[in-house]
N, C-alpha and C. Protein backbone atom coordinates (compact mmCIF):
# COMPACT_ATOMS: atom_id res chain seq x y z
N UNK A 1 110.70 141.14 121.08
CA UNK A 1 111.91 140.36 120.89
C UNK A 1 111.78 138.97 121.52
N UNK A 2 111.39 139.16 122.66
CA UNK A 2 111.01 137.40 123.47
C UNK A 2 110.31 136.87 122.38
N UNK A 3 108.92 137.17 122.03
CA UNK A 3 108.15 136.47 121.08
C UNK A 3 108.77 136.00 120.16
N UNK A 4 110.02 137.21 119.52
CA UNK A 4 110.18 136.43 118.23
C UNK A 4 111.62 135.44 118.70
N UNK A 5 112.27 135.16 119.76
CA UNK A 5 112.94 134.36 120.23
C UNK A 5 112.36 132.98 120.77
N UNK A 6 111.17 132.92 121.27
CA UNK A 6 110.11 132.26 121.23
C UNK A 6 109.74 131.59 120.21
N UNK A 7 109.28 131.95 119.56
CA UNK A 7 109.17 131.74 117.53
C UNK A 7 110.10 130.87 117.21
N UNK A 8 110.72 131.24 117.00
CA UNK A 8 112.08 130.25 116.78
C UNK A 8 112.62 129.26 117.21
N UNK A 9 112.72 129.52 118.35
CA UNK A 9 112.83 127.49 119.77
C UNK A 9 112.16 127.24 119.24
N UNK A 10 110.68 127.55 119.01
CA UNK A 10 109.67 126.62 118.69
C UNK A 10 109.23 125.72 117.30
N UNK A 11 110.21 126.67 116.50
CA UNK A 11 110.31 126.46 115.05
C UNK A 11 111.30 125.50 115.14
N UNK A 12 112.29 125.23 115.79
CA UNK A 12 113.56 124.53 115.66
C UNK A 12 113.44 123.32 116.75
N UNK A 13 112.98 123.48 117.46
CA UNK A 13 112.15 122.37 118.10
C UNK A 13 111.26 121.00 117.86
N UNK A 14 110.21 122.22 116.91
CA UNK A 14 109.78 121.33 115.47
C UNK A 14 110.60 120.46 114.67
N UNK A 15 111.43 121.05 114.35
CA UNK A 15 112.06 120.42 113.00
C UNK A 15 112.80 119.42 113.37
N UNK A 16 113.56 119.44 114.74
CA UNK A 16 114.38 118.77 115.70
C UNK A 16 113.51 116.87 115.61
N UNK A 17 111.97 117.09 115.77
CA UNK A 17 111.02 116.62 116.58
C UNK A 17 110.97 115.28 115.03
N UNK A 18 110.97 116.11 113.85
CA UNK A 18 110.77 115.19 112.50
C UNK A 18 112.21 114.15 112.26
N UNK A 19 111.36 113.50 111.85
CA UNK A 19 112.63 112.58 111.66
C UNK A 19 112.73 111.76 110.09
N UNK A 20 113.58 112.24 109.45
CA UNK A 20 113.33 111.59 108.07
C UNK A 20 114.30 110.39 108.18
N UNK A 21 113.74 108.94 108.01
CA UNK A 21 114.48 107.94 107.72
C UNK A 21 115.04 107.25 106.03
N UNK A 22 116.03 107.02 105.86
CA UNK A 22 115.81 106.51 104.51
C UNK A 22 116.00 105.17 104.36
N UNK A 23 114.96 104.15 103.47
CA UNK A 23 115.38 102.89 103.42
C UNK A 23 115.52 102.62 101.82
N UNK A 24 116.75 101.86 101.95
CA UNK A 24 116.77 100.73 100.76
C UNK A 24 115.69 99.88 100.07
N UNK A 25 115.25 100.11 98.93
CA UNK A 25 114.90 98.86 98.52
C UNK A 25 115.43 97.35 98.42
N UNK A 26 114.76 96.44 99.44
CA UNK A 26 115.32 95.37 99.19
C UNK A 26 115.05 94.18 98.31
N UNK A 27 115.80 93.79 96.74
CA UNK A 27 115.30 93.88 95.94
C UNK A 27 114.95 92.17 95.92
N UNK A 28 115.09 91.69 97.59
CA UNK A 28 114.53 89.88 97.28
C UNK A 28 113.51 89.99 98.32
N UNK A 29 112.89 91.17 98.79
CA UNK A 29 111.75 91.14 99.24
C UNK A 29 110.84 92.24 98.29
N UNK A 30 110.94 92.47 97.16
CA UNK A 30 110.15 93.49 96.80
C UNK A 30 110.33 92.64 95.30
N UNK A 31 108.85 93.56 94.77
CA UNK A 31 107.96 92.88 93.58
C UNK A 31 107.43 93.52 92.87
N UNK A 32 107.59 94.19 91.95
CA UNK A 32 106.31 94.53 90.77
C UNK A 32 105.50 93.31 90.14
N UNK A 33 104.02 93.18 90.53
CA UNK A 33 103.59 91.99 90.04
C UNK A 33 102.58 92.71 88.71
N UNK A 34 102.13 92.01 87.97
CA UNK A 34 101.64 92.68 86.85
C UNK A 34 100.43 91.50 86.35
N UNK A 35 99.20 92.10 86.03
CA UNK A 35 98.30 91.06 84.91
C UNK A 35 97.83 91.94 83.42
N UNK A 36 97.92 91.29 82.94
CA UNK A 36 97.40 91.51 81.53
C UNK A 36 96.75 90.60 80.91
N UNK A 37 95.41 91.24 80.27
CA UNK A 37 94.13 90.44 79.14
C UNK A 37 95.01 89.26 78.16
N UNK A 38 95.07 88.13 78.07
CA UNK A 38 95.56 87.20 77.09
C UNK A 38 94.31 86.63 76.16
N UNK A 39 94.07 87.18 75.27
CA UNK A 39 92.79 86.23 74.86
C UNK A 39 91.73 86.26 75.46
N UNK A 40 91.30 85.40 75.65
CA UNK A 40 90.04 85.55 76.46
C UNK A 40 90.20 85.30 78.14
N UNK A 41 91.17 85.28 78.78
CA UNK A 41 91.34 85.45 80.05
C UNK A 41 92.94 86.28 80.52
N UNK A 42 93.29 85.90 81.61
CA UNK A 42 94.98 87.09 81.64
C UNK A 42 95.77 86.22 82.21
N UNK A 43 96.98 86.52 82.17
CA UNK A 43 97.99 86.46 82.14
C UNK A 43 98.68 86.97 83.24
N UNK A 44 99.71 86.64 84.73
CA UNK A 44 100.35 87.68 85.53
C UNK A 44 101.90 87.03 85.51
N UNK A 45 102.60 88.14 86.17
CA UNK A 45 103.84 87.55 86.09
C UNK A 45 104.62 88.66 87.10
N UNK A 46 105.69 88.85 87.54
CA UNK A 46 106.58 89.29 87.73
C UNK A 46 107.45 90.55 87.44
N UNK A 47 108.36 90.98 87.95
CA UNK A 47 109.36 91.47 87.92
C UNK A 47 110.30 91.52 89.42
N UNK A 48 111.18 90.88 89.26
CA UNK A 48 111.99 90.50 90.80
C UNK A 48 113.17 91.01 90.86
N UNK A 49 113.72 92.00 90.16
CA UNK A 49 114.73 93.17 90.44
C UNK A 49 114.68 94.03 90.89
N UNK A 50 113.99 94.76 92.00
CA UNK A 50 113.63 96.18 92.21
C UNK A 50 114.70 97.03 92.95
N UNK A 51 114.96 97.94 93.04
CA UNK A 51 116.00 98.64 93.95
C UNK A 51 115.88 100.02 93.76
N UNK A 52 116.15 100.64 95.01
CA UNK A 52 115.73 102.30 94.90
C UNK A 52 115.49 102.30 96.46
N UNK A 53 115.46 103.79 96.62
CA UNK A 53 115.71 104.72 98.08
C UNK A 53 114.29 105.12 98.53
N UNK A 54 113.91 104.66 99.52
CA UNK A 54 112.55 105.40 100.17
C UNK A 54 113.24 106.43 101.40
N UNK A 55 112.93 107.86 101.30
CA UNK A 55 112.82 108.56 102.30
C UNK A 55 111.43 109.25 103.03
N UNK A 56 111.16 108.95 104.47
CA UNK A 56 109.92 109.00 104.81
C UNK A 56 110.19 109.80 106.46
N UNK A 57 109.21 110.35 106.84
CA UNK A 57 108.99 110.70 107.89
C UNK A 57 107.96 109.82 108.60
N UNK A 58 107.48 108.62 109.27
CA UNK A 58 106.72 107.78 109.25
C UNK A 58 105.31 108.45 109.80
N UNK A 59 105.79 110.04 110.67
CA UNK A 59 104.34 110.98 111.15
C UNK A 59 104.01 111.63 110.08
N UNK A 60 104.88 111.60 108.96
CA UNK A 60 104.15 112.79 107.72
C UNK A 60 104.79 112.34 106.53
N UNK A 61 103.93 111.27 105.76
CA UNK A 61 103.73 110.55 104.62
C UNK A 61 103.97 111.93 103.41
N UNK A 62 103.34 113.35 103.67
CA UNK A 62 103.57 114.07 102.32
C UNK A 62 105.20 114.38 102.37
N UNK A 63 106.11 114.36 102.99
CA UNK A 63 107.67 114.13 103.08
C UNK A 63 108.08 113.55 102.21
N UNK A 64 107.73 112.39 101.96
CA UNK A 64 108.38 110.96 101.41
C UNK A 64 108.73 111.50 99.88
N UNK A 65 109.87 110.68 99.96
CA UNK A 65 110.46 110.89 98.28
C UNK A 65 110.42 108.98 97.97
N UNK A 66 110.50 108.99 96.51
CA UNK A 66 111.08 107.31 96.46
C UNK A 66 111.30 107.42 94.83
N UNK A 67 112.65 106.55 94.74
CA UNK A 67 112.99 106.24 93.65
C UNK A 67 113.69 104.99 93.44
N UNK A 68 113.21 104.68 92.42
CA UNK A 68 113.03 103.26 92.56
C UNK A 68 113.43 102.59 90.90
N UNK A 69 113.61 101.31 90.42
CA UNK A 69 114.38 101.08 89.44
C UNK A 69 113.56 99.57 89.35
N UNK A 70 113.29 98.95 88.09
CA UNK A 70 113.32 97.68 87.85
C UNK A 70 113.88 97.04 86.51
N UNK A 71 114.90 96.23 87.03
CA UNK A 71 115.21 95.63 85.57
C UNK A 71 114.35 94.74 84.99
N UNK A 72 114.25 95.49 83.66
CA UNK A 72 112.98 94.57 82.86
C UNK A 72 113.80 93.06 82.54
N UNK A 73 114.55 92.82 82.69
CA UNK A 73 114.78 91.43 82.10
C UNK A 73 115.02 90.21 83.47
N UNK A 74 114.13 91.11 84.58
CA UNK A 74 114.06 90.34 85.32
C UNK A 74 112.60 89.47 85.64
N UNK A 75 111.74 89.81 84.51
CA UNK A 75 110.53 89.25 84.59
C UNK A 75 110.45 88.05 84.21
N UNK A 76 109.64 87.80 85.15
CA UNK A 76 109.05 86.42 85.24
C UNK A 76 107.63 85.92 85.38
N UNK A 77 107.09 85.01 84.08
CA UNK A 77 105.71 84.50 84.34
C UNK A 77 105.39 83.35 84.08
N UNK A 78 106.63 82.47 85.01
CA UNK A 78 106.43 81.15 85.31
C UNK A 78 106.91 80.04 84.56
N UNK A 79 106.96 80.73 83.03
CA UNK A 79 106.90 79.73 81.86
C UNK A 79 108.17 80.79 81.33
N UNK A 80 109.24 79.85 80.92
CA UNK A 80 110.52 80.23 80.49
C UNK A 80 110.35 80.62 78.91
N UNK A 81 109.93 80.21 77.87
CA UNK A 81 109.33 80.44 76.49
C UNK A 81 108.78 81.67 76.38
N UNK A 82 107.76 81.76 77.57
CA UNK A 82 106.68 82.96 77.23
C UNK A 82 107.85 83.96 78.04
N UNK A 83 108.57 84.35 78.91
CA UNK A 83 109.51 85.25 79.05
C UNK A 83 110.34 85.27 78.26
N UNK A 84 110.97 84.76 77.19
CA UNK A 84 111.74 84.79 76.62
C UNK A 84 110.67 86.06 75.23
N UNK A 85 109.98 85.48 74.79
CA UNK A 85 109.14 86.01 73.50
C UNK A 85 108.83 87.65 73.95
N UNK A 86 107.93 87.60 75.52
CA UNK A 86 107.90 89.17 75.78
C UNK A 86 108.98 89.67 76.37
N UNK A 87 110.07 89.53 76.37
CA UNK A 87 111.98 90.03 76.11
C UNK A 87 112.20 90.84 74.87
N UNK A 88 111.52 89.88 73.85
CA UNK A 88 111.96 90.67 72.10
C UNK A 88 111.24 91.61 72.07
N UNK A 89 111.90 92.28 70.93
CA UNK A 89 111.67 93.45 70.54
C UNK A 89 110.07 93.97 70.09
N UNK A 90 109.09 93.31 70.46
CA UNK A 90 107.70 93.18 69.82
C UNK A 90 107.22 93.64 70.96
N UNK A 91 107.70 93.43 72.20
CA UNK A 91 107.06 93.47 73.69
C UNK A 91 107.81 94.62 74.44
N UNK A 92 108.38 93.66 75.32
CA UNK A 92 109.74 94.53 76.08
C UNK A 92 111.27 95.27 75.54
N UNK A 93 111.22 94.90 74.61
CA UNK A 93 112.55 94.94 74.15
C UNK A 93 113.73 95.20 74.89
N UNK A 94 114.02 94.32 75.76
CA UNK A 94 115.04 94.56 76.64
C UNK A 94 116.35 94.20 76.31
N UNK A 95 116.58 94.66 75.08
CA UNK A 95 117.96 94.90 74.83
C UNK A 95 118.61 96.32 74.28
N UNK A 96 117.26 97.35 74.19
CA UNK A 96 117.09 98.96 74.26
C UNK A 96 116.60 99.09 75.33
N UNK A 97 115.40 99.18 75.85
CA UNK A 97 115.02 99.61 77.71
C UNK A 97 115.13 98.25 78.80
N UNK A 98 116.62 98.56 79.39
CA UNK A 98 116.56 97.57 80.45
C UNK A 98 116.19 98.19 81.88
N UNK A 99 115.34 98.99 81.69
CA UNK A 99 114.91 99.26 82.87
C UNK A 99 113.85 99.93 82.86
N UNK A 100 112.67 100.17 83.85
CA UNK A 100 111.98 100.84 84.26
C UNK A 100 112.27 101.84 85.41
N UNK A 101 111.71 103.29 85.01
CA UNK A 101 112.39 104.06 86.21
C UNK A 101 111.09 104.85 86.99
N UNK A 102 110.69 104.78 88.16
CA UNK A 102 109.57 105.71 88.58
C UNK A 102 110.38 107.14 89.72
N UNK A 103 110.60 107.42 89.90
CA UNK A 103 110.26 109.04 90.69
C UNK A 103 109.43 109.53 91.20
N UNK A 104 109.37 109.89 92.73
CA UNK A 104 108.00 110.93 93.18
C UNK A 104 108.20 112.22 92.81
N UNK A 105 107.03 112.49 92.49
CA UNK A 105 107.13 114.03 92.50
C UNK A 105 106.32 114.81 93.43
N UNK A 106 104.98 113.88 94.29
CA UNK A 106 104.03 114.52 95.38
C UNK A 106 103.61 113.23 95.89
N UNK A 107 103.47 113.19 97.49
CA UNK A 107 102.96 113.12 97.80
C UNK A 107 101.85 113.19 98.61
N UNK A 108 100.34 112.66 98.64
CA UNK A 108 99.55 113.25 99.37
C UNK A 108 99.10 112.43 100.45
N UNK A 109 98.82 112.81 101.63
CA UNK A 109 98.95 111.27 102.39
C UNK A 109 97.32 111.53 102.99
N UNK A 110 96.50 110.67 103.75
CA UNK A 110 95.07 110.87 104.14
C UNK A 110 94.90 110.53 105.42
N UNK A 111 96.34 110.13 106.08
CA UNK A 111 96.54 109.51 107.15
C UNK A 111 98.49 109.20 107.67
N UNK A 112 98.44 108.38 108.47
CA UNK A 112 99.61 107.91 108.48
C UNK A 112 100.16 106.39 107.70
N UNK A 113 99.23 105.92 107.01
CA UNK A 113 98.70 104.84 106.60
C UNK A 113 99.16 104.78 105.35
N UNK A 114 98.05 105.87 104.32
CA UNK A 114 97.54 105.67 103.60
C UNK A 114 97.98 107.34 102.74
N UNK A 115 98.27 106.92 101.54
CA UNK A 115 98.32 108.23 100.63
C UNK A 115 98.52 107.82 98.99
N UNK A 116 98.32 109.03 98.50
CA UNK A 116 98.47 108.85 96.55
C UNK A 116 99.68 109.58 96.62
N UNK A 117 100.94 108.31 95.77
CA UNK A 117 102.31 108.98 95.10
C UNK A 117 102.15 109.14 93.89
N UNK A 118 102.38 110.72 93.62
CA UNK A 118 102.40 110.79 92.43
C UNK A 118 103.94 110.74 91.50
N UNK A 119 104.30 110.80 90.89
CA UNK A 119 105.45 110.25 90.32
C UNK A 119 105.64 110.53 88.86
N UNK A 120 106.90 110.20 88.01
CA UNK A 120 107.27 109.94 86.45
C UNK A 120 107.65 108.56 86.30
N UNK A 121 106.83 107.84 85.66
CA UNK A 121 107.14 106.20 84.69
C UNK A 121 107.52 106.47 83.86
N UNK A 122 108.73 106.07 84.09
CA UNK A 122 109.70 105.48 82.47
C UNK A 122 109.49 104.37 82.04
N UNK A 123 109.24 103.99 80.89
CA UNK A 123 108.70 102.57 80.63
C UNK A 123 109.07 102.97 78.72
N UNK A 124 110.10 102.20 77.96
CA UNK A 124 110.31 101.98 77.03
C UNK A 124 110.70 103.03 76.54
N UNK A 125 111.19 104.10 76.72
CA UNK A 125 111.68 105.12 76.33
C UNK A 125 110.30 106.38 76.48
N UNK A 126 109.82 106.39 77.32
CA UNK A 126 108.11 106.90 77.09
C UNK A 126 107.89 107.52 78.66
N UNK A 127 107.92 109.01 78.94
CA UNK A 127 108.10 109.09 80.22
C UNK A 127 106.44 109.53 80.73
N UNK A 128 105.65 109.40 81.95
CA UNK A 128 104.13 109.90 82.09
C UNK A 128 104.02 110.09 83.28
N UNK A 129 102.85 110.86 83.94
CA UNK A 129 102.85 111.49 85.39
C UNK A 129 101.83 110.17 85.70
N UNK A 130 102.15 109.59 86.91
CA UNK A 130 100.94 108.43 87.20
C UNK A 130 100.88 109.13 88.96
N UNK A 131 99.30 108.45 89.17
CA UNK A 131 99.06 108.30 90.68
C UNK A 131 98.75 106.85 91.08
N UNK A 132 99.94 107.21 92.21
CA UNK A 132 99.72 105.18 92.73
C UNK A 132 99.00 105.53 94.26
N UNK A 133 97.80 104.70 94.49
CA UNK A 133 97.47 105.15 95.86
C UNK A 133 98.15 103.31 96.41
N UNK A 134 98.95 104.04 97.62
CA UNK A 134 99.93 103.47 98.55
C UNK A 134 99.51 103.20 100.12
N UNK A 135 99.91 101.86 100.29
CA UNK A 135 99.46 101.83 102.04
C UNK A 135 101.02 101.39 102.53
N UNK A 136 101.31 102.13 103.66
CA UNK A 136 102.23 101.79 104.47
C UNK A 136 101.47 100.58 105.30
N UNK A 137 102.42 99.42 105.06
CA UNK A 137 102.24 97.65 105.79
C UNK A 137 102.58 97.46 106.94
N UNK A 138 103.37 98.57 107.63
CA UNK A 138 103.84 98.66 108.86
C UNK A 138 105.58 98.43 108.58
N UNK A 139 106.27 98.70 110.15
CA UNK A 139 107.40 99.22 110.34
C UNK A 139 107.79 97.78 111.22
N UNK A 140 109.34 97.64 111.55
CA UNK A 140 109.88 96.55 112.35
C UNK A 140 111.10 96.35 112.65
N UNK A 141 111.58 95.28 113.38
CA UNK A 141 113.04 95.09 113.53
C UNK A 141 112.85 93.25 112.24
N UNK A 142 113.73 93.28 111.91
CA UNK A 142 113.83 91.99 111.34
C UNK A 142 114.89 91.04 112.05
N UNK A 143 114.98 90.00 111.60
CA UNK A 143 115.85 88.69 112.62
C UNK A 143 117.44 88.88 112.55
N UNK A 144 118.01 90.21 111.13
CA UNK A 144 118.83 90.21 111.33
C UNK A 144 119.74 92.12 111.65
N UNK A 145 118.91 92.29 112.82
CA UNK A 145 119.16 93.34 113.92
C UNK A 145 119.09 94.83 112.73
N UNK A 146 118.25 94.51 111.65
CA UNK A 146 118.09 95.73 111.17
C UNK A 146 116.57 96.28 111.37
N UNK A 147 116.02 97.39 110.34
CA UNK A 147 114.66 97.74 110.61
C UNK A 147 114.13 98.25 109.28
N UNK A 148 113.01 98.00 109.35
CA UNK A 148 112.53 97.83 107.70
C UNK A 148 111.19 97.88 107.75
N UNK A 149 110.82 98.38 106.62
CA UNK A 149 109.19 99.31 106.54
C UNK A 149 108.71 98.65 105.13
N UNK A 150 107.38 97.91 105.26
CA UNK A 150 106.67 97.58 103.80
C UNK A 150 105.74 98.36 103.28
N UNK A 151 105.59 98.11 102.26
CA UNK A 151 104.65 99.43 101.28
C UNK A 151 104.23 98.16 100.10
N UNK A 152 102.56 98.87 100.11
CA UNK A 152 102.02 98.12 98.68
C UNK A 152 100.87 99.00 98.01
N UNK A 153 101.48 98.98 96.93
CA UNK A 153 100.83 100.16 95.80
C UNK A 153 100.18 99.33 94.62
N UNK A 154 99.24 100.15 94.70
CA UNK A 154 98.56 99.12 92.93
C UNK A 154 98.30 100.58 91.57
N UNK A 155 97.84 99.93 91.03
CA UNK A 155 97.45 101.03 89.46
C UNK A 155 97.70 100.40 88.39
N UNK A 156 97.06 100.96 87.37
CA UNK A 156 97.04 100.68 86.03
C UNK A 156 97.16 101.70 85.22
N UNK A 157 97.82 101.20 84.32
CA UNK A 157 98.60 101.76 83.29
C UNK A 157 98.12 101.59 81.68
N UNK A 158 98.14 101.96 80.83
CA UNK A 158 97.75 101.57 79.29
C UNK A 158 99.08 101.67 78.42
N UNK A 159 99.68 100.29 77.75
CA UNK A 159 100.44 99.80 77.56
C UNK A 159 101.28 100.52 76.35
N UNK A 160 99.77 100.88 75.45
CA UNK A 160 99.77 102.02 74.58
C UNK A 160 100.40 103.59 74.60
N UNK A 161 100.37 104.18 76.01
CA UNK A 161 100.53 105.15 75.95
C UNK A 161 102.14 105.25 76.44
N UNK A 162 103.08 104.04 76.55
CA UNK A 162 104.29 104.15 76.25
C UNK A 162 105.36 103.30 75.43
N UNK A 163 103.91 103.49 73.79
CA UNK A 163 104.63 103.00 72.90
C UNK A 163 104.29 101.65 72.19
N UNK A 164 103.99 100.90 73.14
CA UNK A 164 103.83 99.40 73.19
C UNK A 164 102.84 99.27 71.81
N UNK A 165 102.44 98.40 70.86
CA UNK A 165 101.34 98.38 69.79
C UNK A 165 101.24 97.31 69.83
N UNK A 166 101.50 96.41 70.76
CA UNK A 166 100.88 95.12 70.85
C UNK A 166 98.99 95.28 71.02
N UNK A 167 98.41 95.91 71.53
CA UNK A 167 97.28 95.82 71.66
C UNK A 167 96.05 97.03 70.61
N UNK A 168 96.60 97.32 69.82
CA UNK A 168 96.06 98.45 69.02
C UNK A 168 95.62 97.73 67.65
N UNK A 169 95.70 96.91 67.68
CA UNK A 169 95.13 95.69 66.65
C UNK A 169 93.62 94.74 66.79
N UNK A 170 92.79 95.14 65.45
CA UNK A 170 91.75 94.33 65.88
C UNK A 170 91.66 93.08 66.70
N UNK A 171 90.80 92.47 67.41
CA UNK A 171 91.33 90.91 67.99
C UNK A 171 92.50 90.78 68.77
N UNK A 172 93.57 91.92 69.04
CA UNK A 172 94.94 91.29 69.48
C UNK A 172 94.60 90.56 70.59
N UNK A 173 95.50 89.79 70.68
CA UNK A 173 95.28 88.41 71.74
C UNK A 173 95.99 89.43 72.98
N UNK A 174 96.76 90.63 73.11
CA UNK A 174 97.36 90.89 74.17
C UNK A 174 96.26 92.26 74.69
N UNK A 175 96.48 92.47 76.02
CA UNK A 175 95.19 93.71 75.98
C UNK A 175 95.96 95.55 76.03
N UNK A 176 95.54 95.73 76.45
CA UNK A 176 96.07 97.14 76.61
C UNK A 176 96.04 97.97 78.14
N UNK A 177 95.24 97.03 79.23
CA UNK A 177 95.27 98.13 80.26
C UNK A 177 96.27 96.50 81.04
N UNK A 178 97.00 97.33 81.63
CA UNK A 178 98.52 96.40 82.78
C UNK A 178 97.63 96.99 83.96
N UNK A 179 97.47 95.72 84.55
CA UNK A 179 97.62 96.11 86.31
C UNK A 179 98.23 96.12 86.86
N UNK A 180 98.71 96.83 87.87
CA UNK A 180 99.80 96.24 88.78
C UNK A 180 99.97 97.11 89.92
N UNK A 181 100.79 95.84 90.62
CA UNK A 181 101.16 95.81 92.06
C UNK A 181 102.40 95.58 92.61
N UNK A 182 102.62 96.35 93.30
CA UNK A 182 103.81 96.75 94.00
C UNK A 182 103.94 96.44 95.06
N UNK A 183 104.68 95.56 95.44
CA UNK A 183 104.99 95.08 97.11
C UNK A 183 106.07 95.14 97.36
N UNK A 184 106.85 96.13 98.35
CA UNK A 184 107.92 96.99 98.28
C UNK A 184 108.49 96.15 99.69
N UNK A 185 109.82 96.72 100.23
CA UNK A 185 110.21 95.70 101.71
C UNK A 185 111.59 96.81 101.60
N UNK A 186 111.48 97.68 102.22
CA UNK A 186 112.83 98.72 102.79
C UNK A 186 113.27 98.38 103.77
N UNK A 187 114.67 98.40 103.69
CA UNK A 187 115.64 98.02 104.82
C UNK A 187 116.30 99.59 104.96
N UNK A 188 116.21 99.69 106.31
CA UNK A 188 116.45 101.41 106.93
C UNK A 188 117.83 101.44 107.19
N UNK A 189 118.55 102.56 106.66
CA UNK A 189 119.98 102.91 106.35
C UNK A 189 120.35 103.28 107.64
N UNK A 190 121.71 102.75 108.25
CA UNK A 190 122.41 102.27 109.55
C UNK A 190 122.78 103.71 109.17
């Protein structure tokens, strides 16, 4: 009976000991940046809407949940014309999918650092299991008495496999594999 009273402090002790924080995405420090093949060289640009919930244990990365949101008609690649054209319906069509949606569904961490989120991309009505390998940027107080944790994730995607037929054409001037990068900035819930 001690033992298994024992057992238990120790189990609840544990759990006592974890600490799950959750932060905000803050969506004027955070970025989906993106390049794509144009012709014979590429193209990068933007997306500067992001928003969504990171929950993390900062000692145990496989904890973490995150969901996260970007409005597609918040992209930007510098040149007002060329955002306007990949807006229509040929590209983005962001007047049917105004948003992109990701979800974790695992993660695996290799450290306290460093781990692969695995997740669901929504992207144009087209949902797929991706792995983003992720580095925690470090943790802080910021200037205005809050505390906030950065994250930057990269991967690539094929443009094709949610829908897109811009690149399934002999010669197309647009390519088919998207890179991208994620530079995230959570502000931790008071």
């Amino acid at each position: 009976m001690k033992k298994l009273i024992l057992t238990l402090g120790l189990m609840m002790a544990t759990q006592a000991w974890a600490v799950t924080d959750t932060y905000n995405i803050d969506g004027t420090h955070s970025f989906a940046n993106f390049s794509i093949r144009h012709v014979v060289s590429k193209t990068s640009g933007t997306f500067n809407d992001v928003s969504g919930v990171i929950t993390l244990d900062p000692t145990n990365l496989n904890t973490a949940t995150v969901r996260a949101a970007i409005n597609v008609s918040s992209v930007n690649t510098g040149f007002g014309k060329r955002d306007e054209h990949i807006k229509a319906d040929k590209y983005l069509d962001v007047g049917k999918y105004t948003q992109i949606l990701f979800e974790s569904t695992k993660i695996t961490a290799s450290n306290q650092t460093q781990a692969v989120m695995q997740g669901k991309l929504t992207m144009h009505g087209v949902t797929k299991l991706v792995d983003i390998p992720v580095k925690v940027l470090g943790y802080g107080a910021d200037p205005w008495g809050g505390q906030r944790a950065g994250f930057e994730g990269h991967l690539t995607i094929k443009a094709s496999d949610y829908g897109f037929g811009w690149a399934t054409g002999a010669n197309a001037p647009v390519g088919d594999d998207i890179e991208i990068t994620l530079l995230v900035e959570g502000v931790k819930a008071q």
